[in-house]
Protein backbone atom coordinates (compact mmCIF):
# COMPACT_ATOMS: atom_id res chain seq x y z
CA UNK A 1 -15.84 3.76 15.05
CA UNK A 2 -17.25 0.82 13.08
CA UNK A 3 -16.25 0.27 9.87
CA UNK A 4 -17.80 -1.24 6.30
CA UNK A 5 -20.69 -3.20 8.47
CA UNK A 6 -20.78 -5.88 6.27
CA UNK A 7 -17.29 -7.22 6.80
CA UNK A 8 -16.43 -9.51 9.54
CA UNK A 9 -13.07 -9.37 10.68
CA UNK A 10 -11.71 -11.88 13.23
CA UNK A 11 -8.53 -13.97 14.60
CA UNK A 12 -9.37 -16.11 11.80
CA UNK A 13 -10.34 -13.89 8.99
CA UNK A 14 -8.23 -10.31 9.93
CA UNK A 15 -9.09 -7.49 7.99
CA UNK A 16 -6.10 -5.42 6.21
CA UNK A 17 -6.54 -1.80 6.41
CA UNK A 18 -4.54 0.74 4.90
CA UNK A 19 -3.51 3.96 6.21
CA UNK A 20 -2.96 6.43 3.36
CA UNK A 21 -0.49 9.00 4.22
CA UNK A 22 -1.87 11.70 2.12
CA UNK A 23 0.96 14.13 2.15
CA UNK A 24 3.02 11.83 1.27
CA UNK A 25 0.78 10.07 -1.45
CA UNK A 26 0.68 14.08 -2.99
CA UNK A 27 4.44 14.61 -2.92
CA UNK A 28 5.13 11.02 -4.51
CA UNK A 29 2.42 11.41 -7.06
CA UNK A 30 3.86 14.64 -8.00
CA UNK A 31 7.10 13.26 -8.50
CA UNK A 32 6.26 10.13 -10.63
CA UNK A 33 4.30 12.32 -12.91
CA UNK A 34 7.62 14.06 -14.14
CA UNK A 35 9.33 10.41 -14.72
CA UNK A 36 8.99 8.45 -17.78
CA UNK A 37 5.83 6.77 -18.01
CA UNK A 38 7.54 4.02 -20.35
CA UNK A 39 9.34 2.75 -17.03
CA UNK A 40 5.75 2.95 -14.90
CA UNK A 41 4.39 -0.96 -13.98
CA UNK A 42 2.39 -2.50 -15.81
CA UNK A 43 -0.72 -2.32 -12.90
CA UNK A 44 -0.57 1.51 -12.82
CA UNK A 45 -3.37 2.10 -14.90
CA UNK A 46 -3.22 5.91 -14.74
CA UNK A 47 0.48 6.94 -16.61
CA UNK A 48 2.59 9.54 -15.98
CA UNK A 49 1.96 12.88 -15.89
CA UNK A 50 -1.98 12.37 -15.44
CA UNK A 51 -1.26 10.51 -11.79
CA UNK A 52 -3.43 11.95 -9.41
CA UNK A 53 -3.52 10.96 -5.09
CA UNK A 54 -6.70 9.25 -5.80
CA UNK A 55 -5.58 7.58 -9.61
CA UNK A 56 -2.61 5.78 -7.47
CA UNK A 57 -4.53 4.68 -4.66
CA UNK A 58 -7.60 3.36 -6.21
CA UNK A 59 -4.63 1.67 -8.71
CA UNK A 60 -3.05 0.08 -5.68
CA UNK A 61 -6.54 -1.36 -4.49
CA UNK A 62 -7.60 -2.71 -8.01
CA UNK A 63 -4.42 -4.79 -7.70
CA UNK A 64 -4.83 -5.83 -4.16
CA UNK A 65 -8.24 -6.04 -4.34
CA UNK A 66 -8.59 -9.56 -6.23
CA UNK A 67 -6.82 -11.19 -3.73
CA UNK A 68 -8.73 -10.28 -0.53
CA UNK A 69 -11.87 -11.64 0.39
CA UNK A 70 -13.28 -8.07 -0.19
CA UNK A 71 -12.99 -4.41 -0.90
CA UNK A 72 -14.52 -1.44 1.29
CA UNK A 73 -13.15 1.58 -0.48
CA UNK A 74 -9.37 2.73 -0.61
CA UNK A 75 -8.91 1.33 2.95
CA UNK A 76 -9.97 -1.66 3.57
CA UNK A 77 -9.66 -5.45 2.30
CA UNK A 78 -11.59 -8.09 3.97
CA UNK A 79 -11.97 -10.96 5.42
CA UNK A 80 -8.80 -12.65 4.47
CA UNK A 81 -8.01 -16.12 5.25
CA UNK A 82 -4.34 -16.55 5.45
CA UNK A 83 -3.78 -17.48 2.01
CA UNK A 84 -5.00 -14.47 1.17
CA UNK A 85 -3.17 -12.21 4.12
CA UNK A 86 -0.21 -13.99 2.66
CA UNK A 87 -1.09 -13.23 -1.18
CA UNK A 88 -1.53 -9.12 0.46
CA UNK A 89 1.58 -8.87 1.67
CA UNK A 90 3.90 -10.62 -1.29
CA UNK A 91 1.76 -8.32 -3.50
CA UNK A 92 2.96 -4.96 -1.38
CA UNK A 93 6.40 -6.12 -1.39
CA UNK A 94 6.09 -6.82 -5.30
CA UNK A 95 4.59 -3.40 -6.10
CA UNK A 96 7.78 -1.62 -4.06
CA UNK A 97 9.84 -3.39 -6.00
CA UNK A 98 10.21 -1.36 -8.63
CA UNK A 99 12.27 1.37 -10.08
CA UNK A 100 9.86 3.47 -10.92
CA UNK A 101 8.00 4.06 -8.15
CA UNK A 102 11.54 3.57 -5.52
CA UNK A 103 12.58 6.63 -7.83
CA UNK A 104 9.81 8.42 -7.46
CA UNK A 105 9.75 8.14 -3.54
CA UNK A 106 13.54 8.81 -3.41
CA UNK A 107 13.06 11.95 -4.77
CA UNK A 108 9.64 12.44 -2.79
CA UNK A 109 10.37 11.11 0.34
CA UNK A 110 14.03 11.48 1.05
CA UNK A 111 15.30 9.31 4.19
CA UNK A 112 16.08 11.92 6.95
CA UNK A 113 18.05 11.12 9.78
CA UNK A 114 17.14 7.29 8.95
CA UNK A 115 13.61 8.33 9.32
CA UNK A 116 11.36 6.82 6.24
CA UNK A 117 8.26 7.70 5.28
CA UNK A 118 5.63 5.48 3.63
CA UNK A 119 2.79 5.87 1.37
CA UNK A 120 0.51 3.95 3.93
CA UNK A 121 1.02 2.37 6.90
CA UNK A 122 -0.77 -0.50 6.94
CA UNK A 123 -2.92 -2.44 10.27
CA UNK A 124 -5.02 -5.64 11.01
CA UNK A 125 -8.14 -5.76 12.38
CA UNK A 126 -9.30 -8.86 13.96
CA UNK A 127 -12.79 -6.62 15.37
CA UNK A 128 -14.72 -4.21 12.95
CA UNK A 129 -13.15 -0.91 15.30
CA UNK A 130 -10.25 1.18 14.11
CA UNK A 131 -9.37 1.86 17.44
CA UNK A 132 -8.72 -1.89 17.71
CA UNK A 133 -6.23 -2.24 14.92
CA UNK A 134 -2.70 -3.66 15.20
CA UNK A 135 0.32 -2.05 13.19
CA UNK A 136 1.43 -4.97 10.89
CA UNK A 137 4.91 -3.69 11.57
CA UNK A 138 6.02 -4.60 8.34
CA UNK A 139 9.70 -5.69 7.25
CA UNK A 140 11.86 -4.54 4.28
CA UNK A 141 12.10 -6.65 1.62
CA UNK A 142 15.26 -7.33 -0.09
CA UNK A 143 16.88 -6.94 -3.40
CA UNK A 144 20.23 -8.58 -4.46
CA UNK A 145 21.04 -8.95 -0.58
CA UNK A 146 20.36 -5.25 0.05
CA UNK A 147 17.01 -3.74 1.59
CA UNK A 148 14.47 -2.01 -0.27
CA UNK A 149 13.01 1.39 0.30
CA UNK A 150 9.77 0.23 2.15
CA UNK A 151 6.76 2.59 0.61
CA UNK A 152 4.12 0.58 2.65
CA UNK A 153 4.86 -0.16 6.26
């Protein structure tokens, strides 16, 4: 299956597609909407308790979307130089850091039998084909020497 035509994704310029995990996206959503919406970041545009599946997502993409070489939908940013894979990736790890939304997914998304599960999981694509992309196998990022609930993996 080909993806957003226009974009050109290779070794050079990967594409960074996200993998919303809807059910997952629900229960969180559900739960930030009964937490204060004074502690909510600053780049959720849509507060607390008017969140919606689609309000978060299209919330994480207008952040995420200025520093990609482009925007096809809620999946996929493209082409990225490395500067801007780079600027992705710090940005993901910035937006789990934070209380609010680690709350929110504790509650969600308990940890079960070490299991976690994320809001998306997220893939490269050096070729415009889905059946082509590579998990980015992403690491947790640390707090205070401890690691951090990973939302996006």
């Amino acid at each position: 299956m080909s993806i957003c035509r226009q974009f050109k994704s290779t070794k050079k310029f990967p594409a960074f597609f996200l993998d919303w995990q809807q059910d997952n996206v629900n229960a969180f959503v559900a739960t930030a909407n009964g937490l204060n919406a004074v502690q909510a970041p600053p780049w959720l545009r849509t507060r607390a308790p008017n969140i919606t599946a689609s309000s978060f997502v299209a919330d994480v993409m207008y952040t995420l979307q200025p520093l990609a070489g482009g925007r096809c939908g809620h999946v996929l940013l493209a082409p990225n130089d490395i500067q801007q894979w780079g600027n992705i990736l710090v940005t993901l790890a910035g937006l789990q850091d934070d209380d609010f939304l680690l709350n929110a997914a504790q509650v969600a998304l308990p940890v079960v039998n070490g299991d976690e599960r994320a809001l998306a999981i997220t893939y490269h694509l050096i070729e415009p084909s889905l059946q082509r992309a590579q998990a980015n196998d992403l690491r947790p990022w640390r707090r205070n020497g401890h690691p951090l609930r990973q939302l996006f993996f």
